[in-house]
Protein backbone atom coordinates (compact mmCIF):
# COMPACT_ATOMS: atom_id res chain seq x y z
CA UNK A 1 163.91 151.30 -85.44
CA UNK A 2 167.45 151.54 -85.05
CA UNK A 3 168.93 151.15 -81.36
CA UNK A 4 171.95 151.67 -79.49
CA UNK A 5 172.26 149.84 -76.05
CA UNK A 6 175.00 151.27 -74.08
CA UNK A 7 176.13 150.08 -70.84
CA UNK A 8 177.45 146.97 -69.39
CA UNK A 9 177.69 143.62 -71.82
CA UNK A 10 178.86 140.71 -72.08
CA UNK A 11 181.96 139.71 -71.74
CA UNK A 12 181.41 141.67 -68.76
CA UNK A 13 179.45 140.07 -66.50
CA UNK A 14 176.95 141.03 -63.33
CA UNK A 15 173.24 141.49 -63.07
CA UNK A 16 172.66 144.57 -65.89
CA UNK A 17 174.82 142.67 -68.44
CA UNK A 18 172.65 139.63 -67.79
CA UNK A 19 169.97 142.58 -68.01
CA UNK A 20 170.90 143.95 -70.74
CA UNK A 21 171.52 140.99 -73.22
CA UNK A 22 168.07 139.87 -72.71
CA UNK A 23 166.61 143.10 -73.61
CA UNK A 24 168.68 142.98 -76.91
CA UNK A 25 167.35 139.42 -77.83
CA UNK A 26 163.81 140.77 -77.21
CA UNK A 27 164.44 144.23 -78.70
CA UNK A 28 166.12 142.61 -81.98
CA UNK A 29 162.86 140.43 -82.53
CA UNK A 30 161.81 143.49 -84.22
CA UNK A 31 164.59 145.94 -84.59
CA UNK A 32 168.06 146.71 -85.84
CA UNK A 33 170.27 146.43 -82.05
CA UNK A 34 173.89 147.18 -81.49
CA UNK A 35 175.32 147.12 -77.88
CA UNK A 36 178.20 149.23 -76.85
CA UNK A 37 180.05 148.40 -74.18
CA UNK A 38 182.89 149.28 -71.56
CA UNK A 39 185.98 148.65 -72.31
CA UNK A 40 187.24 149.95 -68.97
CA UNK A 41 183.84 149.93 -66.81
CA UNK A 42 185.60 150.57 -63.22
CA UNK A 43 189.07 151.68 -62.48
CA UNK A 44 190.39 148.72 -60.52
CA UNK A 45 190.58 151.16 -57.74
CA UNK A 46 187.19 152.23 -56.89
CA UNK A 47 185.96 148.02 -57.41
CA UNK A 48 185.73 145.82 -54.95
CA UNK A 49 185.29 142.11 -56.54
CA UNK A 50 187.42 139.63 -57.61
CA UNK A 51 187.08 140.60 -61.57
CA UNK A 52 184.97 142.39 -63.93
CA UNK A 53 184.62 139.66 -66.67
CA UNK A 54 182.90 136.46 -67.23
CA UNK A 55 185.46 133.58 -66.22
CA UNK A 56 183.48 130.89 -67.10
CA UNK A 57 181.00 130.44 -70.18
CA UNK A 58 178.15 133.07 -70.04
CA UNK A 59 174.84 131.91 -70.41
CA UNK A 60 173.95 134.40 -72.77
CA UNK A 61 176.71 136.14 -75.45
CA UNK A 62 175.64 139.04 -77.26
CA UNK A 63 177.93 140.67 -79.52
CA UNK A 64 178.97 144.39 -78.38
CA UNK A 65 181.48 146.44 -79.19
CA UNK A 66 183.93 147.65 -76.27
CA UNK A 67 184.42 151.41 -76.57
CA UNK A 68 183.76 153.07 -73.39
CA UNK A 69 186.33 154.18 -70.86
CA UNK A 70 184.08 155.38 -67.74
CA UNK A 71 186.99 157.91 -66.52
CA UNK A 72 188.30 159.51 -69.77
CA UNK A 73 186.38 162.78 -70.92
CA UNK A 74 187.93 162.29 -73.80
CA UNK A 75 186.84 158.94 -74.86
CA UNK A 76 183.33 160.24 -73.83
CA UNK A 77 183.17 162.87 -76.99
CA UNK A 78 184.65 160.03 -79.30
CA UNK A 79 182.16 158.02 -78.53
CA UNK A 80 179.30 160.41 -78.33
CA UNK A 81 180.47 161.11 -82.15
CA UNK A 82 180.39 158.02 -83.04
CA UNK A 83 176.80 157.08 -82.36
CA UNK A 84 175.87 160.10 -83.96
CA UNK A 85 177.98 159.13 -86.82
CA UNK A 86 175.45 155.89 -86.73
CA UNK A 87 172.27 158.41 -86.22
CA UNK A 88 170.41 155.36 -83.90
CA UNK A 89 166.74 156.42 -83.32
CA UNK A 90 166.92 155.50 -79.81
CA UNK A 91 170.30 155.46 -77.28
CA UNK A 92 169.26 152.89 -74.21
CA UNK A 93 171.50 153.08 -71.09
CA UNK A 94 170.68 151.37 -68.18
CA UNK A 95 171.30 154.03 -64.97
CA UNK A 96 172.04 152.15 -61.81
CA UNK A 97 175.20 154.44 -60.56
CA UNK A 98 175.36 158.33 -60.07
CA UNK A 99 179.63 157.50 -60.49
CA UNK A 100 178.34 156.83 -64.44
CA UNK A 101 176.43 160.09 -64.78
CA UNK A 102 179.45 162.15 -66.07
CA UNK A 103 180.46 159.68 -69.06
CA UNK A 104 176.46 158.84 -69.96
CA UNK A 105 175.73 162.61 -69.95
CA UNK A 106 178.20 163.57 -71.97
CA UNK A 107 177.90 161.10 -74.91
CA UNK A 108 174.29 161.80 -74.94
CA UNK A 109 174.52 165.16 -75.98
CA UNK A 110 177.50 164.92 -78.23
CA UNK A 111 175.61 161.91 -79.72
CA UNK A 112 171.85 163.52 -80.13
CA UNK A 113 173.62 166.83 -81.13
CA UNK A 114 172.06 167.81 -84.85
CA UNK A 115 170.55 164.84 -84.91
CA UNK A 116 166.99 162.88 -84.26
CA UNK A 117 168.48 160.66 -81.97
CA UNK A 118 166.22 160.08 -78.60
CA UNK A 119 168.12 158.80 -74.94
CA UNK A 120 166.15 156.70 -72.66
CA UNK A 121 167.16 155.94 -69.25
CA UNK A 122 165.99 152.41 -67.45
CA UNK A 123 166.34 153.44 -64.00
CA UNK A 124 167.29 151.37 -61.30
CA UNK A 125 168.15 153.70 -59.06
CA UNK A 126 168.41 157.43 -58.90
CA UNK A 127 168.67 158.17 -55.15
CA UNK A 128 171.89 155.13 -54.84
CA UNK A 129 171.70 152.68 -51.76
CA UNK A 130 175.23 154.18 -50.55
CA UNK A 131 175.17 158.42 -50.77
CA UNK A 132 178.54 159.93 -52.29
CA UNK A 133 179.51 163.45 -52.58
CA UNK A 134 178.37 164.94 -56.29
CA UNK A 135 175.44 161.73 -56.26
CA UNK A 136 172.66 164.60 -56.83
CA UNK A 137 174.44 167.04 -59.59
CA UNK A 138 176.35 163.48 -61.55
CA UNK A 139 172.35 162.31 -61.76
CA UNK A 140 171.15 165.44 -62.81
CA UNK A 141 173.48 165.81 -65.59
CA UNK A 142 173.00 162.62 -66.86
CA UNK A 143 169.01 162.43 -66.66
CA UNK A 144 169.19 166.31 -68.55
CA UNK A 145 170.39 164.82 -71.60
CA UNK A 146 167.66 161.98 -71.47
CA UNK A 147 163.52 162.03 -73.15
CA UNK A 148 162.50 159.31 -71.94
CA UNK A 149 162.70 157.41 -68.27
CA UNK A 150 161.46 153.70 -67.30
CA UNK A 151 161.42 153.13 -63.57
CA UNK A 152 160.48 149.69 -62.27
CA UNK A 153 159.12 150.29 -59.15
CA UNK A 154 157.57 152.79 -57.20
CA UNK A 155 160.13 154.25 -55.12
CA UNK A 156 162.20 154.72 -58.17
CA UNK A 157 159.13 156.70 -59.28
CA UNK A 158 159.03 158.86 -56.73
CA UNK A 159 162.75 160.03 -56.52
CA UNK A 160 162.58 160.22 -60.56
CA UNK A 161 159.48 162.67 -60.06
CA UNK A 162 161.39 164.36 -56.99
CA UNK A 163 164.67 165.12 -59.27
CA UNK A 164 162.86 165.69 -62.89
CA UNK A 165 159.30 166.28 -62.19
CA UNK A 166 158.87 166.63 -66.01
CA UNK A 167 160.40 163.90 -67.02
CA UNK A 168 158.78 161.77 -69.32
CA UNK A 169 158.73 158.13 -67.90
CA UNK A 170 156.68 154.79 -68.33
CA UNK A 171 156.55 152.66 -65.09
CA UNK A 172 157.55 148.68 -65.98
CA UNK A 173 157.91 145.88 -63.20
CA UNK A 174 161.57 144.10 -63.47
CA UNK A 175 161.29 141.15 -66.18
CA UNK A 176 162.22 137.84 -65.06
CA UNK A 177 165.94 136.45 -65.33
CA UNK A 178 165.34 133.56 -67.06
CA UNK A 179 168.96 132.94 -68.68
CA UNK A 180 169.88 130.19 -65.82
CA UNK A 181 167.87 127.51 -66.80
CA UNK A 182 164.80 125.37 -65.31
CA UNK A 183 163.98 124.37 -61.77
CA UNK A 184 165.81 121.10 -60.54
CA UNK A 185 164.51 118.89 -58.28
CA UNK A 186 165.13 120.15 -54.99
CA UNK A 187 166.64 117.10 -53.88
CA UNK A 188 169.17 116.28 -57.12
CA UNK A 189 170.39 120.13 -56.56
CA UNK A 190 171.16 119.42 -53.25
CA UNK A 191 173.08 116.31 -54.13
CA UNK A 192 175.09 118.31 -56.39
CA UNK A 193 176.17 121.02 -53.97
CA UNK A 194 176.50 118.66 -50.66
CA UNK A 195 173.64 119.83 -49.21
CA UNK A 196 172.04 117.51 -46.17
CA UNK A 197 169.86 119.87 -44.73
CA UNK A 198 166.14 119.03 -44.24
CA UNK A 199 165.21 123.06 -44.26
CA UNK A 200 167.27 125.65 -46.60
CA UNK A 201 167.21 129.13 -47.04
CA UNK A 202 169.55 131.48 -49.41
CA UNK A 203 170.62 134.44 -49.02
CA UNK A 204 172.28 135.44 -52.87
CA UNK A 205 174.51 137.92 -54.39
CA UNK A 206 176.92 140.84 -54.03
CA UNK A 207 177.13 141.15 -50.18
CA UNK A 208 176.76 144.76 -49.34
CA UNK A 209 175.72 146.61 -46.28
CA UNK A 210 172.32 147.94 -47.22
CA UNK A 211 171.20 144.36 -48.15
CA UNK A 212 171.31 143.45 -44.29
CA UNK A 213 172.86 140.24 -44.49
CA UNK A 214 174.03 141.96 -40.28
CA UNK A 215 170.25 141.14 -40.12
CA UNK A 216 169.84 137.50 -41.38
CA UNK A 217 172.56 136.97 -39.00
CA UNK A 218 170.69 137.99 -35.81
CA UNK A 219 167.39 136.25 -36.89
CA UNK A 220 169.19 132.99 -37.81
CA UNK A 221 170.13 132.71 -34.29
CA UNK A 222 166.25 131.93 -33.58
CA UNK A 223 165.89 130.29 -37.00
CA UNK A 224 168.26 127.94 -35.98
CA UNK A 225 166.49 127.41 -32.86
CA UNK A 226 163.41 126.84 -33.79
CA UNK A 227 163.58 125.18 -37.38
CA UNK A 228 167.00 123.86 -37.88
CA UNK A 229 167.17 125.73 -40.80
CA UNK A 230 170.62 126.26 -42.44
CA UNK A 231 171.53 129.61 -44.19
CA UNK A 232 173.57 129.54 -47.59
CA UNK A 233 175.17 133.17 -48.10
CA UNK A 234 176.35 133.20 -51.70
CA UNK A 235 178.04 135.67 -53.68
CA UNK A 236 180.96 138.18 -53.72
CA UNK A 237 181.62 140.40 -50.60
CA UNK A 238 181.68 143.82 -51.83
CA UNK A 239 182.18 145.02 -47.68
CA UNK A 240 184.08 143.74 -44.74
CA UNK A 241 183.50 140.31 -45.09
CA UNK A 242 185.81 139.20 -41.57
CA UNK A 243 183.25 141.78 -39.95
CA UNK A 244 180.35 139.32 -40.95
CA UNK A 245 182.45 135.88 -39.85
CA UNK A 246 182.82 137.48 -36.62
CA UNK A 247 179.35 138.02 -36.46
CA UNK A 248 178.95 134.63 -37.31
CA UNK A 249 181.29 133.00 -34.41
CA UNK A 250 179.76 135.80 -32.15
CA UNK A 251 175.90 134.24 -32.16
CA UNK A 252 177.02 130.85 -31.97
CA UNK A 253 176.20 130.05 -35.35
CA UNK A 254 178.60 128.43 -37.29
CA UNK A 255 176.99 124.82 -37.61
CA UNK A 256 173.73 126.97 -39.72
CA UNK A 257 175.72 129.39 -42.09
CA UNK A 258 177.84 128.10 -44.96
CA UNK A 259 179.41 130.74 -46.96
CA UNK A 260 180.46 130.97 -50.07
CA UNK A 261 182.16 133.91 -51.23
CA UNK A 262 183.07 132.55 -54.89
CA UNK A 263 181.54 134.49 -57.88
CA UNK A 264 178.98 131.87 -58.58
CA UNK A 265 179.24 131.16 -62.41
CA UNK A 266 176.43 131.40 -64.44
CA UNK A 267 175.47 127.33 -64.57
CA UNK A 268 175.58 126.94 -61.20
CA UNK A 269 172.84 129.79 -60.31
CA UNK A 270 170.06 127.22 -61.12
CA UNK A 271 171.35 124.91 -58.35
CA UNK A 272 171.96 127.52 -55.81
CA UNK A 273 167.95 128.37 -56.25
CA UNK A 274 166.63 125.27 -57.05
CA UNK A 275 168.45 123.69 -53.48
CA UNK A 276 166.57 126.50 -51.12
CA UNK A 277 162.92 126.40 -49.69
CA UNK A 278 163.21 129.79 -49.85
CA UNK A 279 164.79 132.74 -51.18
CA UNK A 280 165.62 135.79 -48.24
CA UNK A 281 165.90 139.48 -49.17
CA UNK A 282 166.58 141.64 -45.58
CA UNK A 283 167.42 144.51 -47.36
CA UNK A 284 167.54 147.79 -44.90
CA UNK A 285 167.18 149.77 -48.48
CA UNK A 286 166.08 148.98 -52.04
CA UNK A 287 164.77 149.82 -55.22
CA UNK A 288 164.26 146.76 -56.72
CA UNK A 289 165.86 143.45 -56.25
CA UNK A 290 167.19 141.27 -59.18
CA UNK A 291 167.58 138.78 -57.08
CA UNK A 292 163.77 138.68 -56.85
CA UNK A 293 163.52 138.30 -60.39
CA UNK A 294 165.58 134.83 -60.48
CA UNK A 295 163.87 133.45 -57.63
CA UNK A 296 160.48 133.89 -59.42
CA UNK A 297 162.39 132.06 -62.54
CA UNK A 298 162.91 129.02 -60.11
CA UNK A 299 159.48 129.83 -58.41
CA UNK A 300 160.80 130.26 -55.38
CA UNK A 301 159.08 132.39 -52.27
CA UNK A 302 160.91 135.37 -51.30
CA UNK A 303 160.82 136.57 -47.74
CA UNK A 304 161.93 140.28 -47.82
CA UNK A 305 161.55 143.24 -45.89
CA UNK A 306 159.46 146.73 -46.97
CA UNK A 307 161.84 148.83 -48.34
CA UNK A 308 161.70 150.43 -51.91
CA UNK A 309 160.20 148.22 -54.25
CA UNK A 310 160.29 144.84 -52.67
CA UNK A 311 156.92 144.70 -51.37
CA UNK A 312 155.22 145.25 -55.03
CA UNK A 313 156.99 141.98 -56.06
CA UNK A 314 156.64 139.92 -52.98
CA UNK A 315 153.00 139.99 -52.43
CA UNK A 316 152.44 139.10 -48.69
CA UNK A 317 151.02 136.10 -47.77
CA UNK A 318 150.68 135.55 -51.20
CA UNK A 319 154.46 134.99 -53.01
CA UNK A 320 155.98 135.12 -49.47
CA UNK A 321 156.17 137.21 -46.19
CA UNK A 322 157.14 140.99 -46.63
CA UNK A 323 158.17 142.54 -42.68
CA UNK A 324 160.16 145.29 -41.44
CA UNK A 325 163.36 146.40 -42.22
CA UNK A 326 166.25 145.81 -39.39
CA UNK A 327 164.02 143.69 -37.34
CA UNK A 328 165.25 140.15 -36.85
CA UNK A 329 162.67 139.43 -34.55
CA UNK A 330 160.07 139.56 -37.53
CA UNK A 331 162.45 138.16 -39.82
CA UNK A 332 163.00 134.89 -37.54
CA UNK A 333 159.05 134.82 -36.96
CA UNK A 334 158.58 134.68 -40.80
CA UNK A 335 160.81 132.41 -41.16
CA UNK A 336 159.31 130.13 -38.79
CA UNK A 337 155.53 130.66 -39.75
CA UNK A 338 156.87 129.65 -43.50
CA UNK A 339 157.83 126.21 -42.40
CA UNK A 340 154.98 125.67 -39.47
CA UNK A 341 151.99 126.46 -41.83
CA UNK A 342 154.14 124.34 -44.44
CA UNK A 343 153.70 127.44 -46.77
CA UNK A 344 156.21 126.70 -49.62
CA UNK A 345 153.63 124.31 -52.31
CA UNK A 346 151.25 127.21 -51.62
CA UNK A 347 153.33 130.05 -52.26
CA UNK A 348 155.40 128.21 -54.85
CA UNK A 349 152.10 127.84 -57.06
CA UNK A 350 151.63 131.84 -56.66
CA UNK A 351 154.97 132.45 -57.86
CA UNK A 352 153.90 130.32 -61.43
CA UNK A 353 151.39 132.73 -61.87
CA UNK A 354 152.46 136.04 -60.44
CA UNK A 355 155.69 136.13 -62.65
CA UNK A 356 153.60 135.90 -65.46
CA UNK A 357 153.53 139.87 -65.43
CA UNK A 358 157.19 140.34 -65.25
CA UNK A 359 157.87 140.21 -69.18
CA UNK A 360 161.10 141.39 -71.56
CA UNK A 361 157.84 141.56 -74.17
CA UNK A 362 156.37 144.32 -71.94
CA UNK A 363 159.41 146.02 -71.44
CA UNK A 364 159.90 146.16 -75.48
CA UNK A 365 156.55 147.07 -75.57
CA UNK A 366 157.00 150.29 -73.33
CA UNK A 367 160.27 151.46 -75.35
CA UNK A 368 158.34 151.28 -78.49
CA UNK A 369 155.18 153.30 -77.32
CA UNK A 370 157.71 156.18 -76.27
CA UNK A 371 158.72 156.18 -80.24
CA UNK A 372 155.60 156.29 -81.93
């Protein structure tokens, strides 16, 4: 089978690059696998991090070809003609933004037009975490030109069957990011990043408001309290971040929160992970998490609240605690039942085999099956 992968790529860098060149190494086990790529992904405008390329050496380089301009119509049709020039059997595009519907719409039907060429969507969202005028009709536009859906979880499910309830669609769990390595020994990693703290928690990634890092803040003030705990918040702020410091100096808490606002780069991930007892996820709304999926790489617990799909990873009681969103009353109390029933070798050794499930083989698998 011949396949096009279009979307975000290395030497871009972010979660669905990362994504995306590990479905290409699985996909090319068997297939012929080109990946076409942004060359302008966001106008500097509309995005709120420090840069949209790999600064440092990326774990995983897959070639791709940089042709896609996400605000010009134009380039849209030029592109969309020349995959069909190529006549792939299958166009992938990973849909995690309504803002891309316009530009994945279009080159999906100037691509399939007169052709045999098929479109499937992996869905990470469809209903986005922060609403925008045109959300609904950008989606629509882009899922019409599509035959086949993946959704990884079942909330994804649900607004997929709520926008296109004919749509066509295989449910898959989120593989496993493993691209940053093997566990370290909790105690070198922590050497390595200056940690001294007996009990560690980690709160990773992108820093935006529906994640509810406002949350983590409240419980910590009882976490602190009661376990000593210290809280490492690491990863870009894509929102106020002064409005979060403040928080921070507000509860008293400075001596338990380090942040680190620094794109992380790729070889330090491991260390980040392999330093905490476990991984926290306060989301006030979710799909999925990918953040998830590298914690179960360094089988780590996850604490995370019941929103979208978070609870079908984080089996409770099992892989970790699962409690309500925007409650740090629960949140503290989980936090504090972890390390008083001494819950981490336990949950640690569920993680080993729970991830097991949470394959790039499956995910192949599923694209295939839609082609035969």
């Amino acid at each position: 089978m011949d396949i096009i992968i279009l979307g975000t790529a290395y030497p871009l860098r972010g979660g669905i690059a990362h994504y995306n060149a590990l479905l290409y190494q699985e996909l090319k086990k068997k297939h012929s696998v080109e990946i076409i790529t942004f060359k302008r992904q966001y106008p500097k405008l509309l995005f709120p991090g420090k840069t949209q390329v790999e600064t440092e050496g990326a774990l995983v380089r897959v070639p791709s070809e940089p042709l896609v301009d996400s605000i010009n119509p134009l380039n849209w049709v030029a592109v969309g003609k020349e995959i069909r020039r190529r006549q792939p059997d299958l166009i992938i595009m990973k849909y995690w933004l309504p803002f891309f519907g316009p530009c994945f719409g279009t080159i999906a039907r100037v691509a399939k037009r007169g052709t045999q060429t098929k479109v499937l969507y992996i869905c990470d969202n469809v209903v986005p975490h922060e609403k925008r005028p045109g959300d609904t009709i950008f989606t629509t536009y882009a899922f019409g030109a599509g035959d086949f859906f993946i959704v990884q979880s079942d909330a994804v499910e649900r607004d997929l069957k709520a926008l296109l309830p004919s749509a066509r669609y295989a449910k898959v769990p989120h593989p496993v990011y493993n691209i940053f390595g093997e566990p370290v020994d909790k105690a070198q990693a922590r050497k390595q990043l200056g940690i001294t703290d007996e009990r560690v928690l980690l709160f990773f990634g992108y820093v935006r408001a529906y994640k509810g890092l406002n949350v983590m803040l409240h419980a910590m003030k009882n976490i602190a309290e009661k376990t000593g705990a210290k809280l490492l918040v690491v990863g870009e702020f894509y929102d106020d971040k002064e409005k979060y410091i403040e928080l921070i100096r507000r509860l008293g808490i400075e001596k338990h929160v380090v942040v680190n606002s620094d794109y992380v780069p790729n070889e330090r991930v491991g260390l980040y992970f392999s330093a905490a007892d476990v991984v926290m996820l306060p989301y006030t709304s979710a799909t999925q998490s990918g953040i998830a999926q590298i914690a179960y790489n360094f089988n780590k617990p996850v604490i995370a609240t019941s929103v979208g799909g978070l609870a079908e990873v984080v089996r409770d009681g099992v892989t970790g605690f699962v409690v309500p969103p925007n409650d740090p009353e629960a949140l503290a109390h989980a936090v504090e039942r972890y390390f008083a029933e001494n819950r981490e070798g336990e949950f640690s050794a569920n993680v080993m085999h729970e991830k097991r499930k949470y394959s790039w083989e499956a995910m192949a698998e599923a694209i295939e099956r839609f082609m035969t």
